[in-house]
PDB file of N, CA and C in Angstrom:
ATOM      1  N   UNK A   1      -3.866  31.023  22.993  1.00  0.00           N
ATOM      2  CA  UNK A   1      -3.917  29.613  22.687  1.00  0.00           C
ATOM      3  C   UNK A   1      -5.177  29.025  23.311  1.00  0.00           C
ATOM      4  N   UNK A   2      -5.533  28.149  22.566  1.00  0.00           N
ATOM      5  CA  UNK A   2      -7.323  27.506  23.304  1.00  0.00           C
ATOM      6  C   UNK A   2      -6.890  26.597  23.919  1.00  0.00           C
ATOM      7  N   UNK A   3      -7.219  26.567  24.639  1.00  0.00           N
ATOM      8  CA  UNK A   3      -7.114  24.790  25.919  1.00  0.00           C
ATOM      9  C   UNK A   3      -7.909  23.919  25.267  1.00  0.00           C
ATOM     10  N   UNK A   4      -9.445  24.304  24.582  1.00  0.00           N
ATOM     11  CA  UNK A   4     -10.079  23.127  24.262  1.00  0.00           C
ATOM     12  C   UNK A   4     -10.346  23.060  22.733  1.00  0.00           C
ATOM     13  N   UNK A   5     -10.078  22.425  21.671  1.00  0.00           N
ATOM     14  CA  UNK A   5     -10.611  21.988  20.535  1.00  0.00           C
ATOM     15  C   UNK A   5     -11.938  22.790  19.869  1.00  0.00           C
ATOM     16  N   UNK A   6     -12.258  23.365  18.492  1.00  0.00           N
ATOM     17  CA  UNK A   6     -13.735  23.167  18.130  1.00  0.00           C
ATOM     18  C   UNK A   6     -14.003  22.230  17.944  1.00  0.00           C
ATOM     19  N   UNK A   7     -15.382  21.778  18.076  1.00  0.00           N
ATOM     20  CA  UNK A   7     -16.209  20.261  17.869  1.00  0.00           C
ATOM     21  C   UNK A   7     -16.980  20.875  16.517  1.00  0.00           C
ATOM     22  N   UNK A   8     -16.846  22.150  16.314  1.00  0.00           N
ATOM     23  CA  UNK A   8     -17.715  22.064  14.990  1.00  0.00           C
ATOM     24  C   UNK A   8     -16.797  21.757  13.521  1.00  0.00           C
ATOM     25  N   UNK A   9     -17.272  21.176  13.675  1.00  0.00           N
ATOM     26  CA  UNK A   9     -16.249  20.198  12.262  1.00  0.00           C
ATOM     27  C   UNK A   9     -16.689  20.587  11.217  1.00  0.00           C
ATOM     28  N   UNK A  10     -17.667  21.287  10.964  1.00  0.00           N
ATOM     29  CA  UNK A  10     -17.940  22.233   9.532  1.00  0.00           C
ATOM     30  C   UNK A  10     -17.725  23.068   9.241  1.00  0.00           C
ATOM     31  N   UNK A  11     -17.379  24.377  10.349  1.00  0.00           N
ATOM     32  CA  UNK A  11     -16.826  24.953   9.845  1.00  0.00           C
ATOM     33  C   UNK A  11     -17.325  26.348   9.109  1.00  0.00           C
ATOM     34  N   UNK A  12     -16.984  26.888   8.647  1.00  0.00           N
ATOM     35  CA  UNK A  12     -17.867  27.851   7.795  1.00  0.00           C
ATOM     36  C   UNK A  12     -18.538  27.137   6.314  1.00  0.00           C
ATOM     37  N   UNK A  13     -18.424  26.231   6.321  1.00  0.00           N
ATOM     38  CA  UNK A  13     -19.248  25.482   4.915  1.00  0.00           C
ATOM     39  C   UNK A  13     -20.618  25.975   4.633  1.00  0.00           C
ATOM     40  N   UNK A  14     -21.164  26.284   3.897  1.00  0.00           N
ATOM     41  CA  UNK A  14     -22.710  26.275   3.366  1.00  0.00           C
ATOM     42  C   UNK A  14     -23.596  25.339   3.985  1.00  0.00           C
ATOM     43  N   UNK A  15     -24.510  25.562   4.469  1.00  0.00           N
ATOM     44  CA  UNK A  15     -25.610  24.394   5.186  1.00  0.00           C
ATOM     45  C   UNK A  15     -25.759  23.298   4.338  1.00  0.00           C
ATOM     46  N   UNK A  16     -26.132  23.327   3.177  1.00  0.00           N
ATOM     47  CA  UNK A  16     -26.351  22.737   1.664  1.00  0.00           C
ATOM     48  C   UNK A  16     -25.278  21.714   1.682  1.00  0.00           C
ATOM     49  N   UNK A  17     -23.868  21.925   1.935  1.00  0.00           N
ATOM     50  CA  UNK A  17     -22.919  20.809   1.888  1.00  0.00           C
ATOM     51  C   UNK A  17     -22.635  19.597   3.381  1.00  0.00           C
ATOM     52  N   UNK A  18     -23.220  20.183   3.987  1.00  0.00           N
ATOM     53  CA  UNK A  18     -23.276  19.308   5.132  1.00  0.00           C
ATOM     54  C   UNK A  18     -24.073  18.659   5.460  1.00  0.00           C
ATOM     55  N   UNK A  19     -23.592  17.258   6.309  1.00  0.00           N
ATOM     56  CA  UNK A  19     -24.556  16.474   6.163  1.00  0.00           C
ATOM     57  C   UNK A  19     -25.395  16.626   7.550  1.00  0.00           C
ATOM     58  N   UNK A  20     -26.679  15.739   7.189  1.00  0.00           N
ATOM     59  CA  UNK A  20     -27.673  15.961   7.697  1.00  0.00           C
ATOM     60  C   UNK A  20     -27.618  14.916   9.311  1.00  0.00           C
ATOM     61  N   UNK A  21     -27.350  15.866  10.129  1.00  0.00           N
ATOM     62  CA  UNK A  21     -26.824  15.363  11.675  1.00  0.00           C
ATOM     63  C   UNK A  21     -28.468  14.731  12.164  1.00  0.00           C
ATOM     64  N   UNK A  22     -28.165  13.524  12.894  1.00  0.00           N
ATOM     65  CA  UNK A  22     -29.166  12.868  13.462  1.00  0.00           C
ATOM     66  C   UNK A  22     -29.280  12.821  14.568  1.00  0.00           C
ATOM     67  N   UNK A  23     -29.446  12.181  15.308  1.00  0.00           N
ATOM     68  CA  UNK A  23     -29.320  11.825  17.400  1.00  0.00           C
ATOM     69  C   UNK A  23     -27.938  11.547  17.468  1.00  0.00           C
ATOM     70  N   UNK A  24     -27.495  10.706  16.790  1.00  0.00           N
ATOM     71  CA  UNK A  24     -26.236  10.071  17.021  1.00  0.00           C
ATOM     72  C   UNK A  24     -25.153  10.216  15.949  1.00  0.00           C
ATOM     73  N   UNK A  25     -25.582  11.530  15.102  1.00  0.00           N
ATOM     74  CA  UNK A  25     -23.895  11.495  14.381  1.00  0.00           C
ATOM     75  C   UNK A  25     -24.899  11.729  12.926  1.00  0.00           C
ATOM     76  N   UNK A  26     -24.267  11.968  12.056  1.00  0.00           N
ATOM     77  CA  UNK A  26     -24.302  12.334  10.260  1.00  0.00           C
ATOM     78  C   UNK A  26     -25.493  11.311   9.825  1.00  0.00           C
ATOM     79  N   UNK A  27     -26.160  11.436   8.860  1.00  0.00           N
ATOM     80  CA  UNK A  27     -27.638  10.576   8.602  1.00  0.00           C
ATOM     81  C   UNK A  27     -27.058  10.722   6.935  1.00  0.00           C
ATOM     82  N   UNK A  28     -27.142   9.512   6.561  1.00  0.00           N
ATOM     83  CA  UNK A  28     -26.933   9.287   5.101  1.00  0.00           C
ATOM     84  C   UNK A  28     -25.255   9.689   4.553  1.00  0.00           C
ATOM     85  N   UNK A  29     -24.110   9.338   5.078  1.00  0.00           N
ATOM     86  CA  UNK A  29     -23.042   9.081   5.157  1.00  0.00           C
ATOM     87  C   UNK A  29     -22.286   7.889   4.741  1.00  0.00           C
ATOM     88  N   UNK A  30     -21.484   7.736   3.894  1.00  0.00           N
ATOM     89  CA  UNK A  30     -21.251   6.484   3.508  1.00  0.00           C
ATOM     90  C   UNK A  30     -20.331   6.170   4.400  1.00  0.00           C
ATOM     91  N   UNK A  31     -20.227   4.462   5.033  1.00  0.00           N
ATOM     92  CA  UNK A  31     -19.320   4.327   6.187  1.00  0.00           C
ATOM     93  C   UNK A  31     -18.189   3.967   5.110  1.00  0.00           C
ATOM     94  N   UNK A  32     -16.866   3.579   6.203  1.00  0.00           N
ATOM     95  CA  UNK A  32     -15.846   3.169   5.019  1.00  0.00           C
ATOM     96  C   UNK A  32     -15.519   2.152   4.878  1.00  0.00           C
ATOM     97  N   UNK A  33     -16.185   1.205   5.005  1.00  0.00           N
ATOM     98  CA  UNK A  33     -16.209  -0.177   4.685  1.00  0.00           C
ATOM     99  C   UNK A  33     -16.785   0.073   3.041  1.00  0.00           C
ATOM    100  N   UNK A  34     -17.824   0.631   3.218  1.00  0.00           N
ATOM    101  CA  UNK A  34     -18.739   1.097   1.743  1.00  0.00           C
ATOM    102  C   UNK A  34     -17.512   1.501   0.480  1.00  0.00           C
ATOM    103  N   UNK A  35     -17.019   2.627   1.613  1.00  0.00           N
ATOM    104  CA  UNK A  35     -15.632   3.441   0.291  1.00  0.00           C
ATOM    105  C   UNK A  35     -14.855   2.834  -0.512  1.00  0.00           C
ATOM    106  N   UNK A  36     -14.373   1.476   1.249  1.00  0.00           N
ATOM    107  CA  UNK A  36     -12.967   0.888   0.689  1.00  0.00           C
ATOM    108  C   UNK A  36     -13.838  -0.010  -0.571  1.00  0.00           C
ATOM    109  N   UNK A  37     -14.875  -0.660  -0.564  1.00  0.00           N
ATOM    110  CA  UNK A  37     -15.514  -1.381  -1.466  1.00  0.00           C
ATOM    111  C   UNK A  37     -15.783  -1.128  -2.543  1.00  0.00           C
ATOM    112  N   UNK A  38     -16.290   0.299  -2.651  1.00  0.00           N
ATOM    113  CA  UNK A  38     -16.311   1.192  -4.404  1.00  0.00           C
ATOM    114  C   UNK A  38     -14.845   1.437  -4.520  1.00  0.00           C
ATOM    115  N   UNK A  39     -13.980   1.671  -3.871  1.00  0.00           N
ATOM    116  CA  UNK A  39     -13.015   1.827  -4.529  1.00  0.00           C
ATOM    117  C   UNK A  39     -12.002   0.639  -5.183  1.00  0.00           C
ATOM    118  N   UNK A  40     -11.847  -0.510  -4.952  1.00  0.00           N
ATOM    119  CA  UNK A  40     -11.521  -1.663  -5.111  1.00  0.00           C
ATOM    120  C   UNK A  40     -12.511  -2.130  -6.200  1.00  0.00           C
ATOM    121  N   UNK A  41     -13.934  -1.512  -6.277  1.00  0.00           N
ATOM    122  CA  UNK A  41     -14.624  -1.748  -7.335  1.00  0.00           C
ATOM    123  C   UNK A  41     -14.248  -1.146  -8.477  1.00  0.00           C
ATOM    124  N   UNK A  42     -14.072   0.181  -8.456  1.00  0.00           N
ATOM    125  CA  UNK A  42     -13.460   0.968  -9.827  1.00  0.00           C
ATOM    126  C   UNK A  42     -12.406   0.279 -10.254  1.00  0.00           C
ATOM    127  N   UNK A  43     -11.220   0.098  -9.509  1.00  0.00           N
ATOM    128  CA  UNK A  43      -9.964  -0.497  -9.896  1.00  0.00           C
ATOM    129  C   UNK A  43     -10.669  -2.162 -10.775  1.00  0.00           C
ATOM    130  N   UNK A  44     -11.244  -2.763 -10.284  1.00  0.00           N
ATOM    131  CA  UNK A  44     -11.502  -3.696 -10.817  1.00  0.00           C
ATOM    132  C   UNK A  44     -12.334  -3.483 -12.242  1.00  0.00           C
ATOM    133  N   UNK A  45     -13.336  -2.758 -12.091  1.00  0.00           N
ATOM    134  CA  UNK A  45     -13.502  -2.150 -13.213  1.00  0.00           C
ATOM    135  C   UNK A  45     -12.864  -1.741 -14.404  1.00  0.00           C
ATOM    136  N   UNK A  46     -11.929  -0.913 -13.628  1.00  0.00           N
ATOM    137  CA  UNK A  46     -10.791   0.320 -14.886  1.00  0.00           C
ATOM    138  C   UNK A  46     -10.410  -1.323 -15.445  1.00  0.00           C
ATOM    139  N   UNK A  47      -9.790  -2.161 -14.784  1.00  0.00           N
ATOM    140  CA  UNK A  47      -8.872  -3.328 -15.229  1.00  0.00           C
ATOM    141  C   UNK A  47      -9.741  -4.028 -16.243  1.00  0.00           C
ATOM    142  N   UNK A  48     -11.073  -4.732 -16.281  1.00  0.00           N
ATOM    143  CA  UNK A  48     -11.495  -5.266 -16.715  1.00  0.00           C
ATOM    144  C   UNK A  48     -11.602  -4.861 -18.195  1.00  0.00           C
ATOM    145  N   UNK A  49     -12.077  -3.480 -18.102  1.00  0.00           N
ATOM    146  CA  UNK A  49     -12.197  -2.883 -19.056  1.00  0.00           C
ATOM    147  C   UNK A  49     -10.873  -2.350 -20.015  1.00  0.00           C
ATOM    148  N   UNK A  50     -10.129  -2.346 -19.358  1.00  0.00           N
ATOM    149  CA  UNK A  50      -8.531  -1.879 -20.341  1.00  0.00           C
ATOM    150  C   UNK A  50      -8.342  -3.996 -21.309  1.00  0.00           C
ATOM    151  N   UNK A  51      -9.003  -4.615 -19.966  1.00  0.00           N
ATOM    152  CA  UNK A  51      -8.451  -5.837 -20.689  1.00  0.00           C
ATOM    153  C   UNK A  51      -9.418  -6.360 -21.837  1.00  0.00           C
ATOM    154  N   UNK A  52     -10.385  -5.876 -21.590  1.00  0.00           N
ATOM    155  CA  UNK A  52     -11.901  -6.094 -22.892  1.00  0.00           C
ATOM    156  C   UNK A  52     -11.284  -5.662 -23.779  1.00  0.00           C
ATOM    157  N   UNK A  53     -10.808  -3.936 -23.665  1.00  0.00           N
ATOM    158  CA  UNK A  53     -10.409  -3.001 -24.970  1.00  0.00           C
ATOM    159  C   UNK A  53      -8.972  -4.041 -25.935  1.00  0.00           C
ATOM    160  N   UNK A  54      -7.831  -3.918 -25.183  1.00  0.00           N
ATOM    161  CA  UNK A  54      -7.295  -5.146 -25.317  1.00  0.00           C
ATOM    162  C   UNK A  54      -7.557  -5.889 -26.372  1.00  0.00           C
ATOM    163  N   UNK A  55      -8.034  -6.825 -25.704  1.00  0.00           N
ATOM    164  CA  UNK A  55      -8.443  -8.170 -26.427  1.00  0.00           C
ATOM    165  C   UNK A  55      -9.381  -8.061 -27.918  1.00  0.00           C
ATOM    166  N   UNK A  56     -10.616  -6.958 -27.651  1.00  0.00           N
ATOM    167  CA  UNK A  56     -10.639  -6.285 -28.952  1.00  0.00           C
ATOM    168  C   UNK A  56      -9.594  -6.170 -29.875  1.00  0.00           C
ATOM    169  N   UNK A  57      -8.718  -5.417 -29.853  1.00  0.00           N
ATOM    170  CA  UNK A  57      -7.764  -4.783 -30.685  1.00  0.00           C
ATOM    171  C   UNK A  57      -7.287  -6.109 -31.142  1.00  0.00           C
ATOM    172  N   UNK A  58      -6.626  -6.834 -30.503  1.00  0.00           N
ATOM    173  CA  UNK A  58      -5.952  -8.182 -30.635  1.00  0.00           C
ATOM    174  C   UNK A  58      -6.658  -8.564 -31.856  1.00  0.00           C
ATOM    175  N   UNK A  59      -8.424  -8.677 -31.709  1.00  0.00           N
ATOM    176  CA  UNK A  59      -9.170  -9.384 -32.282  1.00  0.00           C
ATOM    177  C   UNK A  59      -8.948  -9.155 -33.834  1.00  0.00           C
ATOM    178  N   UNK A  60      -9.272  -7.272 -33.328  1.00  0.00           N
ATOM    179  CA  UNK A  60      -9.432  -6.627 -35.066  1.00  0.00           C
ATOM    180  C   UNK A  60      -7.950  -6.465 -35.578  1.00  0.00           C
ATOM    181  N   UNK A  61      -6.962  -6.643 -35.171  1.00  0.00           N
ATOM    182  CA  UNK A  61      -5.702  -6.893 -35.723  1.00  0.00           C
ATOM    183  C   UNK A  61      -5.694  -7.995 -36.347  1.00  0.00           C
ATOM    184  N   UNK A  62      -6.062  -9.373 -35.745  1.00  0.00           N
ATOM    185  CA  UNK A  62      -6.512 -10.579 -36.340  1.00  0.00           C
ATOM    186  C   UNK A  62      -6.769 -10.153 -37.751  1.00  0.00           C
ATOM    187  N   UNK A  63      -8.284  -9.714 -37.432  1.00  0.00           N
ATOM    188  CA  UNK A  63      -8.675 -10.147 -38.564  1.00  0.00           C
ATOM    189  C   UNK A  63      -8.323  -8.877 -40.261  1.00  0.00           C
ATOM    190  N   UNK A  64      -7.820  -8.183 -39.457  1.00  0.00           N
ATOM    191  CA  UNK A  64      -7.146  -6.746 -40.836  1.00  0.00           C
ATOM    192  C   UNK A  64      -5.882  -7.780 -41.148  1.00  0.00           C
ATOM    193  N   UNK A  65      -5.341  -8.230 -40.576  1.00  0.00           N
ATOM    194  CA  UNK A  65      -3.712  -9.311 -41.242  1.00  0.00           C
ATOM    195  C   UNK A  65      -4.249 -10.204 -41.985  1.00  0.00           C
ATOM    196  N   UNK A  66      -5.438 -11.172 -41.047  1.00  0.00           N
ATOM    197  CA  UNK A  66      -5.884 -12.005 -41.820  1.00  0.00           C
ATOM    198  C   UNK A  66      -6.776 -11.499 -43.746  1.00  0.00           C
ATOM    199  N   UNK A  67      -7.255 -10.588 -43.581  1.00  0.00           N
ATOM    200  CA  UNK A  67      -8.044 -10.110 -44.732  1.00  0.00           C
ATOM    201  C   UNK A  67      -6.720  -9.399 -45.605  1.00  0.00           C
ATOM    202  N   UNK A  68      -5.909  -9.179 -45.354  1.00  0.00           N
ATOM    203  CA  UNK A  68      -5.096  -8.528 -46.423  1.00  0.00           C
ATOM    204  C   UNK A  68      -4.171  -9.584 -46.764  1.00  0.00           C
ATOM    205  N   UNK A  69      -4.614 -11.105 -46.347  1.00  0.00           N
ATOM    206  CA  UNK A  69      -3.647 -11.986 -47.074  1.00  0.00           C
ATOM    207  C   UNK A  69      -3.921 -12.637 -47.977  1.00  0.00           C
TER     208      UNK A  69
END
């Protein structure tokens, strides 16, 4: 059993996938303030866009009822 922890947090990974360590920690890392923000962005996104598609359809339903009367 180890008494102390690894600190290498990579691990056997490929050099290529890891990020590029600076003085003080990972260099070009997205913090998660950033994450939580794209992700709340997609959702807002996906939504906007299901409600565009939507409202389309609505539209061209309109107007196929309206033209076949």
């Amino acid at each position: 059993m180890r008494v102390f922890t690894d600190l290498d947090l990579n691990g056997n990974t490929p050099l290529r996938t890891q990020p590029v360590v600076g003085e003080w920690g990972p260099q070009q890392v997205m913090p998660t303030k950033n994450k939580r923000r794209a992700r709340w962005l997609w959702v807002v996104a996906f939504v906007v866009v299901v409600a565009a598609l939507f409202f389309f359809g609505h539209y061209v339903y309109g107007v196929i009822i309206s033209a076949g009367s």
